[in-house]
Protein backbone atom coordinates (compact mmCIF):
# COMPACT_ATOMS: atom_id res chain seq x y z
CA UNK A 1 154.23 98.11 155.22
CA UNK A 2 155.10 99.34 151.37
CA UNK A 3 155.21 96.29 149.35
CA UNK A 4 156.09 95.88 145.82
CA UNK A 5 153.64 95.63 143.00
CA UNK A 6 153.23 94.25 139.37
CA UNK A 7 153.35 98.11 137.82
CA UNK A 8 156.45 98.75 139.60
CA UNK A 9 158.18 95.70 138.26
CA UNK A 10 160.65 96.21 135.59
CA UNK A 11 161.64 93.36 132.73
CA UNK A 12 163.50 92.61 130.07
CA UNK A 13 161.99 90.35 127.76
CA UNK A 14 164.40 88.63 125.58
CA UNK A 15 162.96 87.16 122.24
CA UNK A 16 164.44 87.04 119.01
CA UNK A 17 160.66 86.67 117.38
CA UNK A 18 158.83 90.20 117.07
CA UNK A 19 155.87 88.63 116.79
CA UNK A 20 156.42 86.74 119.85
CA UNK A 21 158.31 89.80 121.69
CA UNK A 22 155.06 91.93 120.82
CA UNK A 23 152.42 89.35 122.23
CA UNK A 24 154.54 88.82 125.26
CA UNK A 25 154.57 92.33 126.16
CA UNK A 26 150.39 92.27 125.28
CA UNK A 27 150.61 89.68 127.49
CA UNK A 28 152.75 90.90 130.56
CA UNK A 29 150.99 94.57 130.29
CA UNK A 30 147.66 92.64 130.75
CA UNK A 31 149.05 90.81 133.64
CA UNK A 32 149.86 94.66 135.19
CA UNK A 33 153.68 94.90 133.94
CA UNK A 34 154.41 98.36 132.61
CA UNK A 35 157.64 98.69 132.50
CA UNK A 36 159.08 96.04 129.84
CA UNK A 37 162.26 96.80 127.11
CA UNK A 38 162.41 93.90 124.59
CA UNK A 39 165.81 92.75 123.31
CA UNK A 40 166.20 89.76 120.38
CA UNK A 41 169.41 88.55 121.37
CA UNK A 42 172.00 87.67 124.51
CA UNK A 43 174.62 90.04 123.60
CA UNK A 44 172.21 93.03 123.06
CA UNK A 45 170.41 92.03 126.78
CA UNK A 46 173.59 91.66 128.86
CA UNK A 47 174.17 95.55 127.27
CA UNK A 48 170.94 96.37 128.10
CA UNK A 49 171.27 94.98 131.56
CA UNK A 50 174.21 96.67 132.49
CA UNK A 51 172.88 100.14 131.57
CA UNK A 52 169.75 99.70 133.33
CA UNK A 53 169.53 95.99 136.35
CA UNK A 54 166.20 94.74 135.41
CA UNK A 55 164.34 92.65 138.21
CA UNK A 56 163.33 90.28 135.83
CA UNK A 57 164.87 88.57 132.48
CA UNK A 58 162.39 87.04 130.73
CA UNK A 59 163.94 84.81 127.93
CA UNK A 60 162.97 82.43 125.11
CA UNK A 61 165.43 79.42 124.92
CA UNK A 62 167.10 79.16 121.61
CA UNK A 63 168.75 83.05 120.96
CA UNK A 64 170.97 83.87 117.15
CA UNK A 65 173.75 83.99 119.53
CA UNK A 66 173.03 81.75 122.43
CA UNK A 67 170.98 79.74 124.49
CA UNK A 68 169.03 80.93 127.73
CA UNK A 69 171.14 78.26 129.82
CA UNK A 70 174.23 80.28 127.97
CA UNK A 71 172.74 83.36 128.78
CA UNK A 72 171.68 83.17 132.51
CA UNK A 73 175.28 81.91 132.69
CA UNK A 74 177.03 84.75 132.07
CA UNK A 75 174.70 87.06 133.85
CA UNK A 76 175.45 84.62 137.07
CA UNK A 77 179.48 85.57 136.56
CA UNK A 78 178.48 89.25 136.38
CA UNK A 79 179.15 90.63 139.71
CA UNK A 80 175.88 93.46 139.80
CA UNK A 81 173.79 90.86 137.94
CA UNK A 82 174.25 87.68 139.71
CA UNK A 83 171.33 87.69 141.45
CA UNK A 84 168.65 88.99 138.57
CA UNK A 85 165.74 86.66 138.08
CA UNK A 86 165.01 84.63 135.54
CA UNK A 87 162.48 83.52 133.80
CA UNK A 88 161.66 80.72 130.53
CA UNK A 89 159.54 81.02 128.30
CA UNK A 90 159.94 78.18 125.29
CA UNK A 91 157.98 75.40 123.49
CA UNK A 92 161.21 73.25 124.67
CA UNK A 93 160.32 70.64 126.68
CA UNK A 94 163.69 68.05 126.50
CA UNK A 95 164.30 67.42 130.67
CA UNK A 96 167.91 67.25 130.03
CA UNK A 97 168.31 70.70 127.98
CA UNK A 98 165.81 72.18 130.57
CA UNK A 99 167.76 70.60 133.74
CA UNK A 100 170.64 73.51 133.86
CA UNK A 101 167.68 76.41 134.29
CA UNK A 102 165.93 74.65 136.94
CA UNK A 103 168.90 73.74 138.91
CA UNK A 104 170.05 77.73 138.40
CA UNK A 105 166.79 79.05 140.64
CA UNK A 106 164.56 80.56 137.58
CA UNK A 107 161.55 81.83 139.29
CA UNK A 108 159.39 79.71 136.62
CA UNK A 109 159.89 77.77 133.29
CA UNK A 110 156.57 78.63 131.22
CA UNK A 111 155.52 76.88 127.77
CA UNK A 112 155.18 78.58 124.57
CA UNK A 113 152.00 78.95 124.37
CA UNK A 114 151.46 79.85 128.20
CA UNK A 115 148.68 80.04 129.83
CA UNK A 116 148.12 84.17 131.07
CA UNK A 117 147.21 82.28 134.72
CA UNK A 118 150.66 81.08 134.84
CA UNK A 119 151.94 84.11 133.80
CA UNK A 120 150.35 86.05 136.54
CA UNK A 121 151.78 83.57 138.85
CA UNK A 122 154.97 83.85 137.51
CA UNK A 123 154.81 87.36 138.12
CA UNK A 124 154.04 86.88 141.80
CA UNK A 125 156.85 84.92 142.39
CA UNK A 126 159.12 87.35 141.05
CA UNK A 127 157.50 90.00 143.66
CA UNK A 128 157.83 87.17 146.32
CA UNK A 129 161.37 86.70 145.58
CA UNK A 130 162.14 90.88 145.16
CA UNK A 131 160.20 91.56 148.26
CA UNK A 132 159.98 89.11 150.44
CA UNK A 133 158.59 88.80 154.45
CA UNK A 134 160.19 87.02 157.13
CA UNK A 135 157.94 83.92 158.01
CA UNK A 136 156.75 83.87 161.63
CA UNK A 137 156.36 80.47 163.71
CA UNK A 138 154.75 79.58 166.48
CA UNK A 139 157.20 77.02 167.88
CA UNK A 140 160.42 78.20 166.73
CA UNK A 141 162.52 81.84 166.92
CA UNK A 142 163.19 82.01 163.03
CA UNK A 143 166.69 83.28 163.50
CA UNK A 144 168.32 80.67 165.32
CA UNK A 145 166.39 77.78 162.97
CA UNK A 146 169.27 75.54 162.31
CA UNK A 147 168.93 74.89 158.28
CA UNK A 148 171.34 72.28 156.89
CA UNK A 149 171.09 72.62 152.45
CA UNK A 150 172.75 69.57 150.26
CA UNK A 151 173.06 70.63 146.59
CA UNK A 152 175.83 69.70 144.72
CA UNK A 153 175.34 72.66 142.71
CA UNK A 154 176.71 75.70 144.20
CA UNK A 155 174.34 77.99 142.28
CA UNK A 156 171.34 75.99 143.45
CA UNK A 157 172.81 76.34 146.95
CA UNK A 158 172.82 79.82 146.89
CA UNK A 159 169.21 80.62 145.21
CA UNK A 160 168.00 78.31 148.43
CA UNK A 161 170.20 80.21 150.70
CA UNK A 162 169.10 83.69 149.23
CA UNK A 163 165.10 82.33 149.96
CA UNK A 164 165.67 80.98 153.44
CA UNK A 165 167.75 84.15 154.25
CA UNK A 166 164.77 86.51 153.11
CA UNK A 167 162.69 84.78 155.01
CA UNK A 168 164.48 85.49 158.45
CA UNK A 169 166.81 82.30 158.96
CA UNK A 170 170.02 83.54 159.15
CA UNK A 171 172.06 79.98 160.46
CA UNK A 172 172.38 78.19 157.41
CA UNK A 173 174.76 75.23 156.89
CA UNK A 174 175.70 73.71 152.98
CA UNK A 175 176.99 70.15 152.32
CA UNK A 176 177.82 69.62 148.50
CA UNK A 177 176.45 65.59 149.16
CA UNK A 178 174.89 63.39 151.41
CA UNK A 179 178.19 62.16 152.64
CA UNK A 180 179.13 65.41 153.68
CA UNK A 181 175.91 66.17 155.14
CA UNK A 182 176.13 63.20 157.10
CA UNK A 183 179.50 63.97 158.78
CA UNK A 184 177.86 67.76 159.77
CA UNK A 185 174.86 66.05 161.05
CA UNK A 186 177.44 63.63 163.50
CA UNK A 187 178.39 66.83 164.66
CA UNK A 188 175.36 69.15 165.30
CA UNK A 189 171.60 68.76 165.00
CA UNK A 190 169.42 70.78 162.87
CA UNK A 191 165.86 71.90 163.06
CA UNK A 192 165.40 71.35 158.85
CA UNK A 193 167.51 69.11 156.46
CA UNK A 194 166.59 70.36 152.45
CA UNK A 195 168.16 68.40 150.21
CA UNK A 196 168.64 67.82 146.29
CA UNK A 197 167.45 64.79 144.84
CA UNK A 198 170.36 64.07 142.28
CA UNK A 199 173.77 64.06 143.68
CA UNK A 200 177.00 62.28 143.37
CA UNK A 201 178.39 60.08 145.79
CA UNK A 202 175.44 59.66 147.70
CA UNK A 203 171.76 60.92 146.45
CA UNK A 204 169.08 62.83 148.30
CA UNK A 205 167.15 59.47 148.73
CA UNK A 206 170.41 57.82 150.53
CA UNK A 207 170.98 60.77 152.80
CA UNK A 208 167.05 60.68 153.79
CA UNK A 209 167.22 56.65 154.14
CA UNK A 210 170.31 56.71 156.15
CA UNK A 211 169.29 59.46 158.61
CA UNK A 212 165.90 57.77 159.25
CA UNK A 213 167.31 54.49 159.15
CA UNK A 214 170.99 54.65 160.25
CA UNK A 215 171.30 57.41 162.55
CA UNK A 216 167.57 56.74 164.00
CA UNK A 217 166.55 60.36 163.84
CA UNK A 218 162.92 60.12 162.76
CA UNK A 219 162.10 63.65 164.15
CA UNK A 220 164.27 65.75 162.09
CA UNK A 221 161.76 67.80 158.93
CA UNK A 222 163.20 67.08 155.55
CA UNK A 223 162.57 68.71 152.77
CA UNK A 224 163.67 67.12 148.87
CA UNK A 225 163.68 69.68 146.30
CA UNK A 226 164.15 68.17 142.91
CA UNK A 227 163.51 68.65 139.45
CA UNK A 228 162.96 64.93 139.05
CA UNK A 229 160.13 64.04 136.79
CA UNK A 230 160.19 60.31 137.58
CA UNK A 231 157.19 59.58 139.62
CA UNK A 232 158.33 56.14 140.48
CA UNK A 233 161.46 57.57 141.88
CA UNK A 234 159.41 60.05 144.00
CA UNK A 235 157.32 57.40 145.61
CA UNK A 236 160.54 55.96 146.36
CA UNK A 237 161.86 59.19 147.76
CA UNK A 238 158.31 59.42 150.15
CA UNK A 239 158.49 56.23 151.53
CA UNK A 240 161.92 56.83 152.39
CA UNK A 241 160.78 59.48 155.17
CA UNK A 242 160.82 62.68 153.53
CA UNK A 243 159.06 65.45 155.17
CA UNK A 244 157.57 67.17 151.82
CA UNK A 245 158.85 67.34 148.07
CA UNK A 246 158.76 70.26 146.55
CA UNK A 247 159.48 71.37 142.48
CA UNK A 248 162.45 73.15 140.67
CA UNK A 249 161.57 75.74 140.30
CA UNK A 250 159.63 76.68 143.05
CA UNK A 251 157.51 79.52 144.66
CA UNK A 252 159.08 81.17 147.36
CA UNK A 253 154.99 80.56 149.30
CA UNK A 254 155.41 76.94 148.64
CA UNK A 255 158.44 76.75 150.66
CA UNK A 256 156.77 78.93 153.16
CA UNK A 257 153.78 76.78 153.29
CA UNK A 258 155.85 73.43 153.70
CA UNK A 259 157.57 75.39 156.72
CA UNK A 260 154.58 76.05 158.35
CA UNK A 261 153.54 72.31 158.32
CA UNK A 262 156.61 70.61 159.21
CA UNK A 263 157.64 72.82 161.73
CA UNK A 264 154.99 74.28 163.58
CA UNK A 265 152.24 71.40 163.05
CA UNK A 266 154.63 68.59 163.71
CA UNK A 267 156.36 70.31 167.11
């Protein structure tokens, strides 16, 4: 089967530094990248993108005319863009002004200076992403999974839609909150709950506590993917009964792996 490779991946690389845009490119043409146009602002990328889609955007944070938040933004309201992929690469590291790009689905948030290991991995989750396979199980028929998402963050709901999708599950439910989750789960079981951490009117912790706890169902997998940083919150989170945590942003394998485990090894 003809699968997608590193030489045949095109980026833009957005980077108002031409020092940095130059070792980027040193760096992303070592990693196997050969097709890469550089750009130093937003305006001049969202031109470039509409000439010629990209597969990746690969953006420092602070731009003369915007920030990357700003940025993926407005390619997210573009109707032939919406679903580029985006990547960070900044010395920020403030949780709160990185928060927006994880919950958004960038395929990685690398630091200035990066490691070329991470790079290369970033890479690979692009092509994981671009061209993905349909995950086979040994105890379940992938298509009629029953997949229940709670993200109050409609974006973030559809990057983990797009990933489950690619992978073969096509029934897919969305709640906005635990609350709302709850009320679908009165109604129908699942075979996977995945769940945000942070929500309003009731968290991903309260919605895993009150299924376990509440509604007795010990049985059903669920997954928490967060971009919380707190570790005593996580414990919290594990004891509660999750299934598996997993990072924003996350590699499309890692959610493949955690599949895998909780659904095959635990049946």
């Amino acid at each position: 089967m003809y699968s997608l490779n590193e030489s045949e991946l095109s980026i833009l690389l957005v980077e108002p530094s031409s020092v940095q845009l130059k070792i980027i490119m040193r760096e992303l043409r070592q990693a196997g990248v050969n097709k890469i146009d550089g750009v130093h602002d937003g305006a001049q990328a969202i031109v470039a993108m509409q000439k010629y889609p990209p597969d990746l955007v690969i953006s420092a944070m602070y731009l003369p005319d915007m920030t990357a938040t700003e940025l993926l933004s407005s390619i997210r309201r573009l109707d032939n863009l919406e679903n580029t992929h985006f990547m960070l690469i900044s010395s920020e590291s403030n949780i709160e002004a990185l928060e927006p790009l994880r919950q958004s689905g960038v395929v990685a948030i690398l630091p200035k200076p990066f490691d070329h290991a991470n790079l290369q991995r970033a890479i690979r989750t692009t092509l994981q992403h671009i061209d993905p396979t349909e995950i086979e199980l040994q105890n379940y028929e992938v298509e009629q999974l029953e997949v229940l998402l709670v993200d109050d963050s409609l974006v973030s709901r559809n990057h983990l839609f797009r990933v489950f999708q690619n992978m073969g599950i096509n029934q897919i439910h969305q709640a906005e909150n635990g609350i709302e989750a709850i009320e679908m789960l009165k109604q129908q079981s699942f075979d996977l709950v995945v769940t945000d951490l942070n929500m309003p009117k009731m968290d991903g912790q309260a919605l895993v506590e009150h299924i376990r706890s509440e509604m007795g169902n010990t049985f059903v997998p669920i997954l928490v993917v967060t971009s919380e940083q707190n570790q005593t919150r996580l414990g919290q989170v594990e004891q509660a009964g999750v299934s598996a945590i997993l990072d924003k942003p996350f590699e499309p394998e890692s959610i493949r792996e955690i599949l895998y485990r909780v659904l095959d090894e635990q049946s």
